[in-house]
Protein backbone atom coordinates (compact mmCIF):
# COMPACT_ATOMS: atom_id res chain seq x y z
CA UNK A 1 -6.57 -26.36 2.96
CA UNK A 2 -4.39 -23.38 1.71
CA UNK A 3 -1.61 -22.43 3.31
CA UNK A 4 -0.61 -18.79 3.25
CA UNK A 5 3.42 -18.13 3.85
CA UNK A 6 4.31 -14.05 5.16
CA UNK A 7 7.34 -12.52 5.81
CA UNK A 8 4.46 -9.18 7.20
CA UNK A 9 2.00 -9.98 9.31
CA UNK A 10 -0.22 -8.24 12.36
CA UNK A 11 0.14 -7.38 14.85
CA UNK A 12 3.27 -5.69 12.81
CA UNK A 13 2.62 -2.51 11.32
CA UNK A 14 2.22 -1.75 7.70
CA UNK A 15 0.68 -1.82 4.24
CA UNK A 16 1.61 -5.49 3.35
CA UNK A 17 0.68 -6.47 7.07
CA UNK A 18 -2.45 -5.23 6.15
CA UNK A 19 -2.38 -6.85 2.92
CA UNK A 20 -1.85 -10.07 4.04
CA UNK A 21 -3.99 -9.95 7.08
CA UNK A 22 -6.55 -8.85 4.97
CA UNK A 23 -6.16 -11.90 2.17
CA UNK A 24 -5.95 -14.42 5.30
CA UNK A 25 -9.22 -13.01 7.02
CA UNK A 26 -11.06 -13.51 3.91
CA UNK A 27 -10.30 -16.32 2.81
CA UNK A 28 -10.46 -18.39 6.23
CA UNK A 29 -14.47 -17.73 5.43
CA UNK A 30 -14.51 -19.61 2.13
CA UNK A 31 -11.56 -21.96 3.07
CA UNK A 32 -9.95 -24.10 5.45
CA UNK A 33 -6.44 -22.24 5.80
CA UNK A 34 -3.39 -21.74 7.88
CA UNK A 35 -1.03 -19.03 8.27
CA UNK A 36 3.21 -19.60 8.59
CA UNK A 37 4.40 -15.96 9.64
CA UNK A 38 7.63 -14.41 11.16
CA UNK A 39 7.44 -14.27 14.96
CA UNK A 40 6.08 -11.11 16.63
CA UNK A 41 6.54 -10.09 20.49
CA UNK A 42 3.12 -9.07 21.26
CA UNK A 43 1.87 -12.51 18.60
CA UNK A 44 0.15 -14.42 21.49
CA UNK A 45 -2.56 -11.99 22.05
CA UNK A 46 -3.03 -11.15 18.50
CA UNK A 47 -3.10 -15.04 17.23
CA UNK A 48 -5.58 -16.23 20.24
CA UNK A 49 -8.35 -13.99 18.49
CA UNK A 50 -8.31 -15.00 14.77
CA UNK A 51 -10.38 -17.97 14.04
CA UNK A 52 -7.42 -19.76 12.08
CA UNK A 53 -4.35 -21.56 12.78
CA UNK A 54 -0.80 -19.13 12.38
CA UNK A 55 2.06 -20.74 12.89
CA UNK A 56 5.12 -18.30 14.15
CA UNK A 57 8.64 -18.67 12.88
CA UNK A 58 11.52 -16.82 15.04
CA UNK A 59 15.34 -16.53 14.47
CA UNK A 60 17.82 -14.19 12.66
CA UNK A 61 16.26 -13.72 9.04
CA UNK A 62 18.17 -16.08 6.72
CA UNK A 63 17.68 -19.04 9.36
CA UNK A 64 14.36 -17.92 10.08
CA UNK A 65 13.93 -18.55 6.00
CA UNK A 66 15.09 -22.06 6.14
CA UNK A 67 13.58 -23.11 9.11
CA UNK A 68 10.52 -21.59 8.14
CA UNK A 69 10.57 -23.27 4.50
CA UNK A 70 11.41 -26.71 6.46
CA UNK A 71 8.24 -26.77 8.78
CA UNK A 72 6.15 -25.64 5.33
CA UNK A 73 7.97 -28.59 3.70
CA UNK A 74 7.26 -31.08 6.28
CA UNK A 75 3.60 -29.56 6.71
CA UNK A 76 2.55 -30.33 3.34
CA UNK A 77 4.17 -34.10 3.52
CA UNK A 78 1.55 -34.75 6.42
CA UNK A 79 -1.50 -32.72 5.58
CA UNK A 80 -4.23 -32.42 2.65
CA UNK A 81 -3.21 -29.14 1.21
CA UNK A 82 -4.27 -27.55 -2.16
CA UNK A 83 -1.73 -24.83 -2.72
CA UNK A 84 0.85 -22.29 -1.22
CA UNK A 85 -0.15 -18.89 -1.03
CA UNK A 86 3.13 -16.54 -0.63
CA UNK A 87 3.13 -13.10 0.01
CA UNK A 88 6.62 -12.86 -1.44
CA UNK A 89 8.63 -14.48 -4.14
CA UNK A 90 11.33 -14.96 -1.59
CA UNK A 91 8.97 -16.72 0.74
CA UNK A 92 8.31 -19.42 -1.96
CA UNK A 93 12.55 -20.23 -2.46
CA UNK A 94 12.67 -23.01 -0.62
CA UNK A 95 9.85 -24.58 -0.66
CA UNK A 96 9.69 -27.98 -2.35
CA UNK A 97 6.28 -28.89 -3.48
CA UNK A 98 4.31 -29.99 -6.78
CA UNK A 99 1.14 -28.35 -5.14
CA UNK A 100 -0.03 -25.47 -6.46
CA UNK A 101 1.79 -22.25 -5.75
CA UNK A 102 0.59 -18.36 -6.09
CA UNK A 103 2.45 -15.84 -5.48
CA UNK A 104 1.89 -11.82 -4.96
CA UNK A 105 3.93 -9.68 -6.36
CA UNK A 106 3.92 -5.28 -5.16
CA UNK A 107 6.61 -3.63 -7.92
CA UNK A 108 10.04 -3.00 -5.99
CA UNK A 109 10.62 -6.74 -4.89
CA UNK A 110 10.41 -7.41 -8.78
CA UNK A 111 12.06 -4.14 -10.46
CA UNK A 112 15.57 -5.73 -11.10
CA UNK A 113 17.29 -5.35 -13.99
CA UNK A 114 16.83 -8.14 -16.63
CA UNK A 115 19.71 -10.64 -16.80
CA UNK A 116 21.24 -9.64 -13.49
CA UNK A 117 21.65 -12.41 -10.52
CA UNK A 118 18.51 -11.23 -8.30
CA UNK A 119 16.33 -11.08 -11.47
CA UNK A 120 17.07 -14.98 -12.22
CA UNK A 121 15.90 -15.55 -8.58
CA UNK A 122 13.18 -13.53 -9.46
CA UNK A 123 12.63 -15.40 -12.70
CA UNK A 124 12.91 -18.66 -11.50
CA UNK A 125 10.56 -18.23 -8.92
CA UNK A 126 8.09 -16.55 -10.76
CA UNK A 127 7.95 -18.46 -13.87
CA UNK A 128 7.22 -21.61 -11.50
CA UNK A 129 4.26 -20.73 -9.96
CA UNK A 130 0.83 -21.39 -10.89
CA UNK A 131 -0.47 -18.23 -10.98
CA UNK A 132 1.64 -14.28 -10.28
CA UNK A 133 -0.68 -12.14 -8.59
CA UNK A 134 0.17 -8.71 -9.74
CA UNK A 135 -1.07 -5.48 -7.72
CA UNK A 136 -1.85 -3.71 -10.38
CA UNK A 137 -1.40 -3.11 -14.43
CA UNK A 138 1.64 -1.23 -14.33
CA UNK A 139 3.47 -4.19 -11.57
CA UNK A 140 1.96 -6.85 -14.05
CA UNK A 141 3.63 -5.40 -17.30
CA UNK A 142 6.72 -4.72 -15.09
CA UNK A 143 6.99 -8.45 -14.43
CA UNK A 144 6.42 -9.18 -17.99
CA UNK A 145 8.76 -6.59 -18.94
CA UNK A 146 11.41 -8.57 -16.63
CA UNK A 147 10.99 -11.87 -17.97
CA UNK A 148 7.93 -13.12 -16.06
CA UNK A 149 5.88 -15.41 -18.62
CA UNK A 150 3.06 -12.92 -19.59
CA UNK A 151 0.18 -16.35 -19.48
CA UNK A 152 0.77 -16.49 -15.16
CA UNK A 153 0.58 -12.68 -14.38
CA UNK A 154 -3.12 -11.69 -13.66
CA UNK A 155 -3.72 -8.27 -11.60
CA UNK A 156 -5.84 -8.36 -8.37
CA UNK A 157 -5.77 -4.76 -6.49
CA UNK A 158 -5.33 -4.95 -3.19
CA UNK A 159 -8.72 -5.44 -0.90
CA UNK A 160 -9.93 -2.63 1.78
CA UNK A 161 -12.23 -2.92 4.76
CA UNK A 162 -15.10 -0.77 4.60
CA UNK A 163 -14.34 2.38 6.84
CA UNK A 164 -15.23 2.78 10.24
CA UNK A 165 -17.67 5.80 11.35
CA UNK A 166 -15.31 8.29 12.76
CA UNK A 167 -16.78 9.38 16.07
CA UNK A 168 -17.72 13.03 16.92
CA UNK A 169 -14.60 13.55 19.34
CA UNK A 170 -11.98 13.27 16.68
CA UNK A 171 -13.57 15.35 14.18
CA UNK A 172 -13.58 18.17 16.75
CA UNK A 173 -9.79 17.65 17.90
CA UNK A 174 -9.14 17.58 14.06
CA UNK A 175 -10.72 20.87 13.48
CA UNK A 176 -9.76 22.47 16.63
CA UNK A 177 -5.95 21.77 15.56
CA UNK A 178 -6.83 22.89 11.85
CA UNK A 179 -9.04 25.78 12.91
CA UNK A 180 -9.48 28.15 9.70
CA UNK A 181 -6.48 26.67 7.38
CA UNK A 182 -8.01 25.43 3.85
CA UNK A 183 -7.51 24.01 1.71
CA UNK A 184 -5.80 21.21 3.32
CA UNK A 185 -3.68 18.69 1.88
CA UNK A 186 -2.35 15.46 3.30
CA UNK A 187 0.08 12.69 2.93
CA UNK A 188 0.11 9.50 4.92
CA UNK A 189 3.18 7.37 4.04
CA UNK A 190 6.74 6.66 5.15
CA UNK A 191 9.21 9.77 4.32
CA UNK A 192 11.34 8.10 1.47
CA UNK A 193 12.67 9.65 -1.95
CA UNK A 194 10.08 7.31 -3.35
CA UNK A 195 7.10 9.28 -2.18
CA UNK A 196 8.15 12.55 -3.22
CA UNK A 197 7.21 14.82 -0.46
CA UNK A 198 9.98 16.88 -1.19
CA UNK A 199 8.18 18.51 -4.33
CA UNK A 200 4.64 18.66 -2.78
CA UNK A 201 6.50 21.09 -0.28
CA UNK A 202 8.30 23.06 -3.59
CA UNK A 203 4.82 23.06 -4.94
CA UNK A 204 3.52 24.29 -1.36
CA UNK A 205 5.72 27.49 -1.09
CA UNK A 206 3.96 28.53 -4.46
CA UNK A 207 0.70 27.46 -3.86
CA UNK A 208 0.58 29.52 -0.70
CA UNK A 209 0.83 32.91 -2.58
CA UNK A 210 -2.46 32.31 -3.67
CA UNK A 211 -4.13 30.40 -0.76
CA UNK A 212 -2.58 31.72 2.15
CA UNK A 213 -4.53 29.66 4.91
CA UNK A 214 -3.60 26.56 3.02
CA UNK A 215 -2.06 23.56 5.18
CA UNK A 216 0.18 20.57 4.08
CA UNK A 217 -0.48 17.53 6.92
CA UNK A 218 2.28 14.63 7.09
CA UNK A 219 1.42 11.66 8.92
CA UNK A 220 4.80 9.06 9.15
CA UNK A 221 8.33 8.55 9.86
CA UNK A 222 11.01 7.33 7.91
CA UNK A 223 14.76 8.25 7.10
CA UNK A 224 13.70 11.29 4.95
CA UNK A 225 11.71 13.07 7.98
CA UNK A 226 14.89 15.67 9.00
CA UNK A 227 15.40 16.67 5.66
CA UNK A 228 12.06 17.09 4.81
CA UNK A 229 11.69 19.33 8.12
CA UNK A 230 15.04 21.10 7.18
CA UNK A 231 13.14 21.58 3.85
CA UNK A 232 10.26 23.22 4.92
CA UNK A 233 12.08 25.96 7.37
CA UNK A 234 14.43 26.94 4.78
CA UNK A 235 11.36 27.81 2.28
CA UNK A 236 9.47 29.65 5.70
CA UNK A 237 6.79 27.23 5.67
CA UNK A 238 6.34 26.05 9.24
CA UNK A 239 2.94 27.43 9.46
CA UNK A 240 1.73 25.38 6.72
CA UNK A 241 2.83 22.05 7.28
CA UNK A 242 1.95 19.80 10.18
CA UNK A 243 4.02 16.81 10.98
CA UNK A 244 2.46 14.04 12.82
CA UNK A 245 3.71 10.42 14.00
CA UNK A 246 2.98 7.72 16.15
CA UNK A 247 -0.79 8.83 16.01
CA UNK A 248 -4.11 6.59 16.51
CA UNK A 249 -5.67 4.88 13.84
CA UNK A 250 -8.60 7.16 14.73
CA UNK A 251 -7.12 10.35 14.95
CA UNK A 252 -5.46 9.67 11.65
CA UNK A 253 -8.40 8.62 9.61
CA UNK A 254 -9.91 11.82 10.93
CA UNK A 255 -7.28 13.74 9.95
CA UNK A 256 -8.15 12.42 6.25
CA UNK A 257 -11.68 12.58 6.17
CA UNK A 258 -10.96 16.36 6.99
CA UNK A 259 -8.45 17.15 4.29
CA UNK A 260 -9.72 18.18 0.73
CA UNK A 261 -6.86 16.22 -1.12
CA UNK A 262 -4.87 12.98 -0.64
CA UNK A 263 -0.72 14.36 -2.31
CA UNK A 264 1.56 11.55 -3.12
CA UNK A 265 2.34 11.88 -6.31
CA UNK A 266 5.06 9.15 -6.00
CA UNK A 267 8.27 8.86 -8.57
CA UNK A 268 10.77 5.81 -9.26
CA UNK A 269 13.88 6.20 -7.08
CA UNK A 270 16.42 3.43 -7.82
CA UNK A 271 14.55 0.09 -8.23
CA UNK A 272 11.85 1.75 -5.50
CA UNK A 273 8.51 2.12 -7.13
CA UNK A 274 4.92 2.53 -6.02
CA UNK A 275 3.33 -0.68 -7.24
CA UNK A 276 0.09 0.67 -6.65
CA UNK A 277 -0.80 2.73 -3.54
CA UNK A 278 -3.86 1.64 -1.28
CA UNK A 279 -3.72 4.89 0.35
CA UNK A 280 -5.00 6.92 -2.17
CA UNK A 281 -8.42 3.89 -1.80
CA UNK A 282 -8.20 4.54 1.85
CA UNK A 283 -8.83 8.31 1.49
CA UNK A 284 -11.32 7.95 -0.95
CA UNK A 285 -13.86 6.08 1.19
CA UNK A 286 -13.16 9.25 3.70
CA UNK A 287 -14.52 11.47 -0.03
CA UNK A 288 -10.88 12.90 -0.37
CA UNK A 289 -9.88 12.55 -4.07
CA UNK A 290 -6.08 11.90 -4.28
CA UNK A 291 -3.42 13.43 -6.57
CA UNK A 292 -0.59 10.28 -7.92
CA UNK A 293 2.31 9.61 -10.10
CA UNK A 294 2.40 8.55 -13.40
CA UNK A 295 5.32 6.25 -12.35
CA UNK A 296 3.88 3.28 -11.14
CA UNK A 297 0.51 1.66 -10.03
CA UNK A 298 -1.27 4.37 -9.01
CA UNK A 299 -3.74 4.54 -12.00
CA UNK A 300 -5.32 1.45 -11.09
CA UNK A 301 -6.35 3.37 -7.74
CA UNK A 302 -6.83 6.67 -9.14
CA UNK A 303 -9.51 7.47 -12.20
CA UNK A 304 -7.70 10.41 -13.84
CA UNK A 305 -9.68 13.86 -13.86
CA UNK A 306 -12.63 11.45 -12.31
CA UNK A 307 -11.77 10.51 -8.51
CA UNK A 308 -8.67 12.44 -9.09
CA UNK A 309 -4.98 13.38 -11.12
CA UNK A 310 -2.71 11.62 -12.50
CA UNK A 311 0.63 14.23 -12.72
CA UNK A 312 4.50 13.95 -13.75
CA UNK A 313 6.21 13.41 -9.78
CA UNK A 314 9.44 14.53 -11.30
CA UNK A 315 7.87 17.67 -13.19
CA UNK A 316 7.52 20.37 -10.31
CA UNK A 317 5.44 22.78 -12.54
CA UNK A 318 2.83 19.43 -13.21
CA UNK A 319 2.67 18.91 -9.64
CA UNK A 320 1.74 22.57 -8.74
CA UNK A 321 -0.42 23.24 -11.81
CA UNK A 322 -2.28 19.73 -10.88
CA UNK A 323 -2.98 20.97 -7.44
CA UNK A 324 -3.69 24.46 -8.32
CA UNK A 325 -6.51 22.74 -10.76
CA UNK A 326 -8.13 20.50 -7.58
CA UNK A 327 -8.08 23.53 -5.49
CA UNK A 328 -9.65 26.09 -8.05
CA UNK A 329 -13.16 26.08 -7.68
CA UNK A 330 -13.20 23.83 -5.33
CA UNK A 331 -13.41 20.64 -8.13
CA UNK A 332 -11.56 18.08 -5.13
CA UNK A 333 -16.03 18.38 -3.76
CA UNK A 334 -16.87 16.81 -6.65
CA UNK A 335 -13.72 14.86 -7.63
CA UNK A 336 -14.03 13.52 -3.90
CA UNK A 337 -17.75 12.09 -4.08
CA UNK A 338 -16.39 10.29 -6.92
CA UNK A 339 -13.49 8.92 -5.60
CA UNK A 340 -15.55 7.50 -2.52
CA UNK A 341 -18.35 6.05 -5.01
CA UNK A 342 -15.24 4.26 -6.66
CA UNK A 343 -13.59 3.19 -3.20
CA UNK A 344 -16.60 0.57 -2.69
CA UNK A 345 -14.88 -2.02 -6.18
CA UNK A 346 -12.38 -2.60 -3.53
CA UNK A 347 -13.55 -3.94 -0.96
CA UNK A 348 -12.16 -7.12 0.10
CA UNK A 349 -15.96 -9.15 -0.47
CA UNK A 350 -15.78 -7.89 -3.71
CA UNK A 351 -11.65 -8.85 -4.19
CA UNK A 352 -11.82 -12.68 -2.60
CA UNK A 353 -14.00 -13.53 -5.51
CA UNK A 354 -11.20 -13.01 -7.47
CA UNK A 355 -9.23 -15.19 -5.53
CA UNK A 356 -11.72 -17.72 -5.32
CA UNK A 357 -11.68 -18.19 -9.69
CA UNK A 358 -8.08 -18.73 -9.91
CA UNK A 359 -7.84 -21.34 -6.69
CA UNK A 360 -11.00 -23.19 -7.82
């Protein structure tokens, strides 16, 4: 039995939640697991389907952390378990065990600088596992980079679910809201520095004096969101950019799979960093090449000039010119059939087998 330990976990919403739910899924069909995750209101209904045991852990956060660490602790005493599976390094603090331990690791969590008191945590942690699952290249030499012993760290992207067929009905809302605009270009994230929307809509004001029908679609929320808005009257682009939240799963993946090009070419704010970006996969099964930063992860999701660019997010005039370059001659057609060809390495059949080599 594995057991894996989650801070994120359905039926919360979110990239890691998807992550982990993803990891867990798979593996309870080559494996005999169970899952200890942070309690969720709406958790009964959601736990009653899965075909494995999830244990839920409630309270304020740092008692939640011991309490959850303690019922791990005492688990293991009673039961034939063959490792720890954390999604977190955090999740893996107190836990006292001489099984073996594996830990993923995203960018941020880890981008501390070296010597001060959370990258010791860090360090300790890290350098006591069996194995640190890295993201991607660029979060695996940021670990090293950190003080993570280089022999532990082995990359494993992130795993996808094949995409669902989009039915007929959302198509037609999606084009009877976009009518003529093209090309269209779309972000799906959370509105932080980190993702850089800010510059796509710099890029946007100059990009429309040569395609004036193109359209900008933003699908999220976040603390960013009013400025961004603020942004986009102040440069007279309302027309162009659509703002959506709080959207179906359905209506959003349609909204993709009718854009031409996936924009987040992300940046490094703070310690904040894209570790590797599994939207940019996500629109590529939908045929929609993506454009990324060069700072951070996003090269392990992105072929440069293949399934997409790679650009500067803090160079304005790379960002635009990058764009410009999809958009000309339409290359995101062929840049897109590509990027969905490429999609299929991750799915998560293909990623458990990854898995599977370092636990066995």
């Amino acid at each position: 039995m594995y057991l894996i330990v989650t801070r994120s976990f359905p039926p919360e919403i979110g990239g890691m939640q998807s992550l982990m739910w993803g990891l867990a899924n798979e593996m309870s069909k080559n494996f005999m697991i169970k899952v200890f995750a942070d309690y969720h209101e709406d958790h009964k209904e959601f736990d009653n389907k899965v075909n494995f045991s999830i244990e839920r852990v409630g309270g304020i956060k740092f008692l939640r952390k011991i309490r959850k660490a303690q019922l791990i602790n005492e688990f293991i005493k009673d039961n034939k378990v063959e490792g720890v599976i954390a999604d977190h390094w955090k999740s893996l603090e107190l836990i006292k065990t001489s099984k073996k331990k594996f830990c993923l690791i995203h960018g941020k969590e880890i981008n501390h600088p070296f010597g001060s008191g959370q990258n010791k945590r860090i360090i300790k942690i890290l350098n006591n596992v069996d194995k640190v699952i890295a993201n991607s290249e660029y979060t695996k030499n940021l670990a090293i980079q950190n003080g993570v012993n280089r022999d532990k760290v082995i990359v494993i992207n992130p795993g996808i679910n094949p995409a669902k067929e989009l039915n007929k009905k959302s198509l037609a809302q999606v084009e009877s809201l976009l009518k003529v605009k093209t090309p269209r270009l779309i972000t799906v994230s959370r509105f932080d520095k980190r993702k850089n929307h800010e510059k796509i809509i710099m890029a946007l004001r100059n990009l429309k004096q040569i395609y004036p029908d193109i359209v900008y679609i933003c699908i999220g929320y976040g603390d960013e969101l009013e400025n961004i808005k603020r942004l986009v009257k102040e440069l007279d682009l309302s027309a162009q950019v659509m703002f959506f939240k709080d959207i179906t799963e359905e209506l959003r993946n349609a909204l993709i799979a009718k854009s031409n090009i996936f924009v987040m070419p992300s940046i490094i704010h703070k310690t904040s960093v894209e570790g590797f970006g599994i939207a940019y996969v996500e629109a590529a099964q939908y045929s929609v090449p993506s454009l990324g930063g060069k700072d951070g992860g996003a090269s392990d999701a992105i072929q440069h000039e293949n399934t997409g660019l790679i650009c500067d997010g803090n160079n304005l005039d790379d960002i635009y010119s990058s764009l410009n370059s999809m958009i000309e001659n339409k290359k995101y057609f062929i840049l897109g059939k590509n990027a969905k060809q490429f999609s299929n390495k991750f799915y998560w059949s293909n990623t458990i087998e990854e898995y599977k080599k370092i636990l066995q």
